[in-house]
Protein backbone atom coordinates (compact mmCIF):
# COMPACT_ATOMS: atom_id res chain seq x y z
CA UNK A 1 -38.27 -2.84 18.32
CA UNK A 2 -34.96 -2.43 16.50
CA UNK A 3 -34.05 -6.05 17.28
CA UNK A 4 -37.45 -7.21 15.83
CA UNK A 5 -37.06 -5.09 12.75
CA UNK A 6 -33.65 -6.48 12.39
CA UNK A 7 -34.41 -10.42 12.82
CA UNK A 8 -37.30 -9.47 10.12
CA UNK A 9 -35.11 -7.92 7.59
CA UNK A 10 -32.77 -10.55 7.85
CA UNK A 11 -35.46 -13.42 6.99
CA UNK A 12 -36.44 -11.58 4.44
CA UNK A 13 -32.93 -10.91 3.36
CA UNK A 14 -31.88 -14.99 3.88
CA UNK A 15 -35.86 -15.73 2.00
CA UNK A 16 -34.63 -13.56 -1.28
CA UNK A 17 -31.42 -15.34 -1.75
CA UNK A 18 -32.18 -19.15 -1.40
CA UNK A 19 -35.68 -18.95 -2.50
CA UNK A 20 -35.23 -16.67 -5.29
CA UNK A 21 -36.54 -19.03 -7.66
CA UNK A 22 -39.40 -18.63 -6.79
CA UNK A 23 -39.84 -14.61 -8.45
CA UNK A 24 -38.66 -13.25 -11.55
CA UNK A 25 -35.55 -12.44 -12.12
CA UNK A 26 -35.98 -9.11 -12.16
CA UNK A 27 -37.94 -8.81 -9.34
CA UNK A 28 -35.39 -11.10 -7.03
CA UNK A 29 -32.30 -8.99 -8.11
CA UNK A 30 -34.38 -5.67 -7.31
CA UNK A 31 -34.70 -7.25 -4.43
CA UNK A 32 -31.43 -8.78 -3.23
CA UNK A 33 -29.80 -5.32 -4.10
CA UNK A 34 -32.39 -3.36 -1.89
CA UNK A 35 -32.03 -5.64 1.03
CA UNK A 36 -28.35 -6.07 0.77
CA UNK A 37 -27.91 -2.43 0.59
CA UNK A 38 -29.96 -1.65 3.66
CA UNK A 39 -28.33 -4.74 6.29
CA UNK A 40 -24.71 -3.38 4.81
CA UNK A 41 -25.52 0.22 6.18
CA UNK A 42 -26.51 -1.39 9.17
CA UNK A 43 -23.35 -3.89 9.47
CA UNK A 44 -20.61 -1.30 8.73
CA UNK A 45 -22.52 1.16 10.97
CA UNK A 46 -22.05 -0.99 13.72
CA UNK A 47 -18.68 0.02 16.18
CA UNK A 48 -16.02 -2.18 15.30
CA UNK A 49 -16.19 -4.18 18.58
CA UNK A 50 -19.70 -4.96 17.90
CA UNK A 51 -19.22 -6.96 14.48
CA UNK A 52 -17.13 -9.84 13.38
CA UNK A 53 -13.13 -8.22 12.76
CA UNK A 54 -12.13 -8.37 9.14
CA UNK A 55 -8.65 -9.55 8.06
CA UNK A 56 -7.74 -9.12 4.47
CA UNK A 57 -5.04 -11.86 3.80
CA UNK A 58 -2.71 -11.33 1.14
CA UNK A 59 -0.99 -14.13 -0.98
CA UNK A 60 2.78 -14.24 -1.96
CA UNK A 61 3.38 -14.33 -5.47
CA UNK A 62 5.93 -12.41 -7.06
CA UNK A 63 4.59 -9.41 -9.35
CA UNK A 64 1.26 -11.31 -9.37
CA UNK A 65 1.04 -10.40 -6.30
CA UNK A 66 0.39 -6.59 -7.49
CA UNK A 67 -3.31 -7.81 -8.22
CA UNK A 68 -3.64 -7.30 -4.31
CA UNK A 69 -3.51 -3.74 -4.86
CA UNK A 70 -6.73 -3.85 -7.74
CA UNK A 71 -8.19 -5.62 -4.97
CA UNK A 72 -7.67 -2.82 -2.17
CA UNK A 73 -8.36 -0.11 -4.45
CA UNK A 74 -11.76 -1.62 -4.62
CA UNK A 75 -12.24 -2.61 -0.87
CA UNK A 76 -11.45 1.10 -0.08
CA UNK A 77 -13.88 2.45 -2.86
CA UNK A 78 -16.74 0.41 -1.58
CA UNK A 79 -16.04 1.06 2.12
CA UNK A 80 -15.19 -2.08 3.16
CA UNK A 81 -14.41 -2.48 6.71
CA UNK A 82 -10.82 -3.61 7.11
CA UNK A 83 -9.52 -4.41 10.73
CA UNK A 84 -6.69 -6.85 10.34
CA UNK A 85 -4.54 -7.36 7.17
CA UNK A 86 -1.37 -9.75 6.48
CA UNK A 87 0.58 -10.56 3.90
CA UNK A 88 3.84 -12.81 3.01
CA UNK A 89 6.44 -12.04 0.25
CA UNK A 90 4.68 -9.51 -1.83
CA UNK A 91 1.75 -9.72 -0.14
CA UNK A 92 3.61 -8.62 3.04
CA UNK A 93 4.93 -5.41 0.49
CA UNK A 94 1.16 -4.43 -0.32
CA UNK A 95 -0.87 -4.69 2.88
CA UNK A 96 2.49 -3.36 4.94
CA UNK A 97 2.02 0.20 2.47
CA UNK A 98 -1.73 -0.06 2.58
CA UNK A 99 -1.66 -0.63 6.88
CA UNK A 100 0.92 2.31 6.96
CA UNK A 101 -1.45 4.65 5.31
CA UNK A 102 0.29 4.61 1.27
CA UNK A 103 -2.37 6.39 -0.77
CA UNK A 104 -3.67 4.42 -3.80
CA UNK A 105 -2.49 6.95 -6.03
CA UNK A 106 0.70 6.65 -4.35
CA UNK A 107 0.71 3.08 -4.89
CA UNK A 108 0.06 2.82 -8.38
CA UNK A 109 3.11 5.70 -9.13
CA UNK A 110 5.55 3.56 -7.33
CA UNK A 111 3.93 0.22 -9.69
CA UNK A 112 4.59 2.49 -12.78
CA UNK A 113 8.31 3.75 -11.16
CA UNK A 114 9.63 0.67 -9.99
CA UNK A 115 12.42 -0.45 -11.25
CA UNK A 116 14.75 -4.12 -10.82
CA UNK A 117 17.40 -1.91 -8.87
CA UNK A 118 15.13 -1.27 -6.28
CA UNK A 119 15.31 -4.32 -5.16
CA UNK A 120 19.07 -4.58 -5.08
CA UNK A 121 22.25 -1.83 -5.31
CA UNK A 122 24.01 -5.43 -6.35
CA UNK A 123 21.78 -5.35 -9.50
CA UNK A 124 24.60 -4.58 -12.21
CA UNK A 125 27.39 -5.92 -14.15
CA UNK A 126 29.72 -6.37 -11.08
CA UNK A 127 26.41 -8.11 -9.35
CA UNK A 128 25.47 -10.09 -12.12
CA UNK A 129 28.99 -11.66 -12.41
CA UNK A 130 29.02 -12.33 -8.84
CA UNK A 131 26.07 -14.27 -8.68
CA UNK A 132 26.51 -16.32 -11.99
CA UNK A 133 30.20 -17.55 -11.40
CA UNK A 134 31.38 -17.00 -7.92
CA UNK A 135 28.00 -17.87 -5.92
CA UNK A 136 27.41 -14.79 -4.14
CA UNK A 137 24.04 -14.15 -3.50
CA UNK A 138 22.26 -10.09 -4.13
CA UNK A 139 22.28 -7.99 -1.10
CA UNK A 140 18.34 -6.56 -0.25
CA UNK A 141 19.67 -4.02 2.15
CA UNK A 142 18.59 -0.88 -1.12
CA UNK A 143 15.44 -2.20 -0.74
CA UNK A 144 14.60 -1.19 2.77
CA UNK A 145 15.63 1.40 2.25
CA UNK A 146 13.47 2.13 -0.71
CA UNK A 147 10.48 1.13 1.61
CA UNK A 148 11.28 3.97 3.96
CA UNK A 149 11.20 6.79 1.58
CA UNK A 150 7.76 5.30 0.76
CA UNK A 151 6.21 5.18 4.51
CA UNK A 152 8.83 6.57 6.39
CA UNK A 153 10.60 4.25 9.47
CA UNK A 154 8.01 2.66 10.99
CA UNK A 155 6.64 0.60 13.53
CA UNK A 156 4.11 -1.95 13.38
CA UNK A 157 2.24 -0.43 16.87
CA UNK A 158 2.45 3.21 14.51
CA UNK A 159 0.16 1.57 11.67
CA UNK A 160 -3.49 2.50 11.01
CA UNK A 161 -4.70 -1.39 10.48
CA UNK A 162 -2.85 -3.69 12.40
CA UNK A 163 -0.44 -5.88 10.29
CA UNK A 164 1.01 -9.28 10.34
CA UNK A 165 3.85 -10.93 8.04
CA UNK A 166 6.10 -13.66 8.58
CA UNK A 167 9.62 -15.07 7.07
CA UNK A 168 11.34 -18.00 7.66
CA UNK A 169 14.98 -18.54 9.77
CA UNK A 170 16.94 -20.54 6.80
CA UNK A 171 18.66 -22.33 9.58
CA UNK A 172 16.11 -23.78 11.60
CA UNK A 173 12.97 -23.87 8.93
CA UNK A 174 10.94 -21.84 11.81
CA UNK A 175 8.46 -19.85 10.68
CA UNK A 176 9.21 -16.22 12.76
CA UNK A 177 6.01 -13.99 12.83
CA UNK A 178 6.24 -10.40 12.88
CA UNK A 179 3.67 -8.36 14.86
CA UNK A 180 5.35 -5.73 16.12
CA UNK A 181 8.94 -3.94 16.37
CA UNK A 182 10.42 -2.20 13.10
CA UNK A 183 8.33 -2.78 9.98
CA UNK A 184 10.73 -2.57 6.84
CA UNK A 185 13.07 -5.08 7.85
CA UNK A 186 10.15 -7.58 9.05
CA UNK A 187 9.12 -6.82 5.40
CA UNK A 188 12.31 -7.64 3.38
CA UNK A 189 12.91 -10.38 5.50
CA UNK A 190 9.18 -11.76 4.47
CA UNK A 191 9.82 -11.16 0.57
CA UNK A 192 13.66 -11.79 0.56
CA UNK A 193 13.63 -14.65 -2.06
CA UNK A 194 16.16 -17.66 -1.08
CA UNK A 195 19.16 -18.61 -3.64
CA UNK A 196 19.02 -14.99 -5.04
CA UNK A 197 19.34 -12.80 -1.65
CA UNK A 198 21.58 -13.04 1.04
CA UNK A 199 19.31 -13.85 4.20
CA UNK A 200 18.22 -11.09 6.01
CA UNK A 201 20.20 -10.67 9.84
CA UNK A 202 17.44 -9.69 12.03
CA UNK A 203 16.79 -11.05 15.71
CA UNK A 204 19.64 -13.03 15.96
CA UNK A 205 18.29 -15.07 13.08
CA UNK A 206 18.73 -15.22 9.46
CA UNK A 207 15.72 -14.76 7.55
CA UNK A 208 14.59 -15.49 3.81
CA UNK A 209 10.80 -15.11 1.89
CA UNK A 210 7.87 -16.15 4.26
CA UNK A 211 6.41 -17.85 1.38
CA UNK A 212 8.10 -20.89 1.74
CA UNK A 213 6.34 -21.94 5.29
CA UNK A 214 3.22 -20.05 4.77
CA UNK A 215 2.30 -19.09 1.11
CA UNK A 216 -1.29 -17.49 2.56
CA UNK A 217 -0.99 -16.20 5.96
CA UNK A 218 -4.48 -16.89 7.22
CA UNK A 219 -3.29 -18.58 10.79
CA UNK A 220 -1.57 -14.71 11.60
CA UNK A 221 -4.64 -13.15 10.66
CA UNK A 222 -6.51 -15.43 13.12
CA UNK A 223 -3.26 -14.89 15.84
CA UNK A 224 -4.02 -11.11 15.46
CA UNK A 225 -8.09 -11.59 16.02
CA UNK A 226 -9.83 -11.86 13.38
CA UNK A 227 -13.23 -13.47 12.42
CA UNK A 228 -13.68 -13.11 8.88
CA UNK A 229 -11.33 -13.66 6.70
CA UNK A 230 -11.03 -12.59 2.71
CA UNK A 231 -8.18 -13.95 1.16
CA UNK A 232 -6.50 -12.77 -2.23
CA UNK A 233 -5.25 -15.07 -3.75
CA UNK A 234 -2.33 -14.79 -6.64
CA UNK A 235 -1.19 -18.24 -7.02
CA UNK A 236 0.80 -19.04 -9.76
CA UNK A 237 0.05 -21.70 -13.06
CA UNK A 238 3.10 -23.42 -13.40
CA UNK A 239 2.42 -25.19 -15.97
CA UNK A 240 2.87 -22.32 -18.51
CA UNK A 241 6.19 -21.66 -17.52
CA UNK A 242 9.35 -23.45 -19.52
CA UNK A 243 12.64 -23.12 -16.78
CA UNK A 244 15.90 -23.06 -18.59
CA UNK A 245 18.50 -21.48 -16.64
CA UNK A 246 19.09 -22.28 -12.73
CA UNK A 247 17.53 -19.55 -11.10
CA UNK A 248 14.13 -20.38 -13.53
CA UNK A 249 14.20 -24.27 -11.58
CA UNK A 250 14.72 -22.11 -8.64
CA UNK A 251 11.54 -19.87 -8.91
CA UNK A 252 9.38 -22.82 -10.83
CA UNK A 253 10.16 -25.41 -7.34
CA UNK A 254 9.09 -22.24 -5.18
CA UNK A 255 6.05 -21.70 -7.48
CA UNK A 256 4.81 -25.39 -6.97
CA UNK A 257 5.28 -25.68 -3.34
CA UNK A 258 3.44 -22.66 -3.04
CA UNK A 259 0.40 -23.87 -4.99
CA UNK A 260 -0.07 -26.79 -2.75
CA UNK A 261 0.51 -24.73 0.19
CA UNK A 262 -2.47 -22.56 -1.10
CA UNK A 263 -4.67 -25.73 -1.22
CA UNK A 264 -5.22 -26.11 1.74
CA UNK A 265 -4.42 -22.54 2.89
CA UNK A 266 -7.34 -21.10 1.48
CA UNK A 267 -9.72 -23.79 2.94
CA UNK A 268 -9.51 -21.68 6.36
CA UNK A 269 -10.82 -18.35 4.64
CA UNK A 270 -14.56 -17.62 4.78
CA UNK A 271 -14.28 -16.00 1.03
CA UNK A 272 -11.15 -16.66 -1.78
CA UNK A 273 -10.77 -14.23 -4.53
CA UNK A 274 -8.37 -15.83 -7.25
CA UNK A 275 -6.83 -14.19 -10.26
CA UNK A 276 -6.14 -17.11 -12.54
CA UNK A 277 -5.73 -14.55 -15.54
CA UNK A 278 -2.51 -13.59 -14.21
CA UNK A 279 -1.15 -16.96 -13.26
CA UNK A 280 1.05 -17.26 -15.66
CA UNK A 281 2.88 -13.89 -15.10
CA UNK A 282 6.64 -14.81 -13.51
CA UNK A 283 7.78 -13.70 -10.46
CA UNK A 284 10.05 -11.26 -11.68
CA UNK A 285 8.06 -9.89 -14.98
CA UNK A 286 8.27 -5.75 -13.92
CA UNK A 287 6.96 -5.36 -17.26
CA UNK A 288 3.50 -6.63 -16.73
CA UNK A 289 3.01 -5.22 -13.28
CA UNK A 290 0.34 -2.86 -14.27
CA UNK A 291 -1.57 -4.94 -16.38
CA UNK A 292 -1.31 -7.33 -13.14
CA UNK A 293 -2.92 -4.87 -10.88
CA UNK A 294 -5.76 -3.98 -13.28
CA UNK A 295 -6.89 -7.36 -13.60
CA UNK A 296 -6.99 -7.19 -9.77
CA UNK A 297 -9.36 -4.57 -10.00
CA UNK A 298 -11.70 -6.49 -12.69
CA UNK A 299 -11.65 -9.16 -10.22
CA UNK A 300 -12.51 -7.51 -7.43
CA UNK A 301 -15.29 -5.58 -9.07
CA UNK A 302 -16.53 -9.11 -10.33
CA UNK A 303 -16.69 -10.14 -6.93
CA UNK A 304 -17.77 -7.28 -4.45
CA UNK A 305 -21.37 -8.00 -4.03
CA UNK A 306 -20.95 -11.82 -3.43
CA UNK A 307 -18.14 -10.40 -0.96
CA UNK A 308 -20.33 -8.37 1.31
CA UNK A 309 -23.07 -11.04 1.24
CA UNK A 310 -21.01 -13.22 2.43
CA UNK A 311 -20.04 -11.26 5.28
CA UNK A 312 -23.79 -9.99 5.72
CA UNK A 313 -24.37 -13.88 6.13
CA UNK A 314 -21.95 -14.00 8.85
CA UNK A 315 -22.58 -11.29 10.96
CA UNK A 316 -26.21 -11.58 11.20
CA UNK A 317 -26.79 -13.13 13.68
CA UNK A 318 -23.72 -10.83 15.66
CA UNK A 319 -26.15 -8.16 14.47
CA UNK A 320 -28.97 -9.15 16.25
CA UNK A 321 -27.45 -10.08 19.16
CA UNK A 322 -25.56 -6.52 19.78
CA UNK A 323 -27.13 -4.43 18.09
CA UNK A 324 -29.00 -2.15 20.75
């Protein structure tokens, strides 16, 4: 009888949205909001096993990539069942804290507290003049360690939503996939930008920013089991951007081989949430980090209830067939 009520509600549910014509507007959005209400309860009532698995997918991007946390801020808010997340480069900073258990709160005080340095001890005069006339590259080693007093030294089997990030071996152009093991250094590895860090030394390989061989990680999320996938997407407009000095070139080719990347990246997700307002934000502009993250949370908002219909859509017919 459940079944039956089930398969009714859902024709009902499918009838509202592609024959909504048909009523007044009024009437069809009373509507859609009732029924889409009532078949969410039911989907994230269901036991995880017995529904599609969620992955949240996290873009690189540089401090655009901060938007990812205005997007989990509102995925928690609304209940939103997460199973799986991954995330490269700064994506792999955000879902790593969020999969670890980092409060929001806690996330948005270390946004507002972070500081250049934190990325590097090298980060000074001594560093500076290191880099710019003798060619040595910034060691990311302080940032690790800034990571731990953060979440502590983890695992990736100690997380509460399993995680996935990857970098690349600078040697071989492999991309290496992390899934398990230590955490932090699978995370500086994936965000350890090439031509301004030394490469990280981890596995017998040495590791820069994931970015380069997989801007969007979808194809871990799918590795790790997942069904449905949202990606959040921070790609950056190059266009806007004016390179004068090396390292600017340096950041601008990473920029545009990471927009084609996300192409045809994004193609494999079942729903894409861009943030084109922040696309012309660098990758190193600490400055505008908070204004990033709210915009990620005015996008999200913007797109929540096209987000769960979509996933309504999808599981329906999972629904039906376990539920009872």
């Amino acid at each position: 009888m459940k079944k039956l009520t089930l398969i009714i509600v859902a024709f009902t549910f499918f009838a509202t949205i592609f024959i909504s014509p048909l009523h007044s507007e009024q009437r069809v959005l009373t509507d859609e909001q009732i029924l889409t209400n009532f078949l969410w309860e039911e989907l994230v009532a269901l036991p995880p096993d017995n529904r599609p698995k969620v992955a949240v997918v996290l873009s690189a991007g540089g401090i655009r990539g901060f938007a990812h946390v205005g997007l989990m801020e509102v995925l928690i808010r609304e209940d939103f069942p997460i199973d799986i997340s991954t995330g490269i480069s700064m994506g792999s900073v955000v879902g790593g804290l969020i999969s670890a258990g980092t409060s929001l709160n806690d996330l948005w005080v270390t946004a507002e507290e972070f500081e250049l340095g934190n990325l590097s001890d090298d980060f000074n005069i001594f560093g500076f003049l290191g880099y710019f006339f003798g060619g040595k590259l910034f060691s990311s080693e302080s940032f690790e360690d800034y990571l731990k007093g953060i979440i502590g030294d983890k695992n990736f089997e100690d997380l509460n939503i399993p995680f996935g990030t990857a970098a690349m071996d600078i040697n071989t152009g492999e991309k290496v996939v992390f899934k398990s093991g230590p955490l932090l250094p699978a995370i500086r590895a994936s965000m350890n930008l090439p031509g301004v860090f030394k490469p990280v030394e981890y596995r017998h390989r040495e590791l820069v920013d994931g970015a380069i061989v997989e801007y969007l990680p979808v194809s871990i999320a799918k590795e790790l089991g997942a069904d449905w996938l949202l990606a959040s997407v921070t790609a950056p407009d190059y266009t806007l951007s004016d390179p004068k000095k090396t390292q600017d070139y340096l950041l601008q080719s990473l920029d545009i081989r990471g927009a084609l990347m996300i192409t045809e990246e994004q193609k494999q997700a079942n729903y894409v949430i861009r943030y084109d307002e922040v696309g012309g934000v660098g990758t190193l502009d600490l400055d505008k980090i908070l204004y990033v993250g709210e915009v990620g949370v005015k996008v999200a908002y913007s797109h929540i209830k096209r987000v769960k219909q979509d996933l309504i859509l999808f599981s329906f017919k999972d629904v039906i067939n376990k539920k009872d």
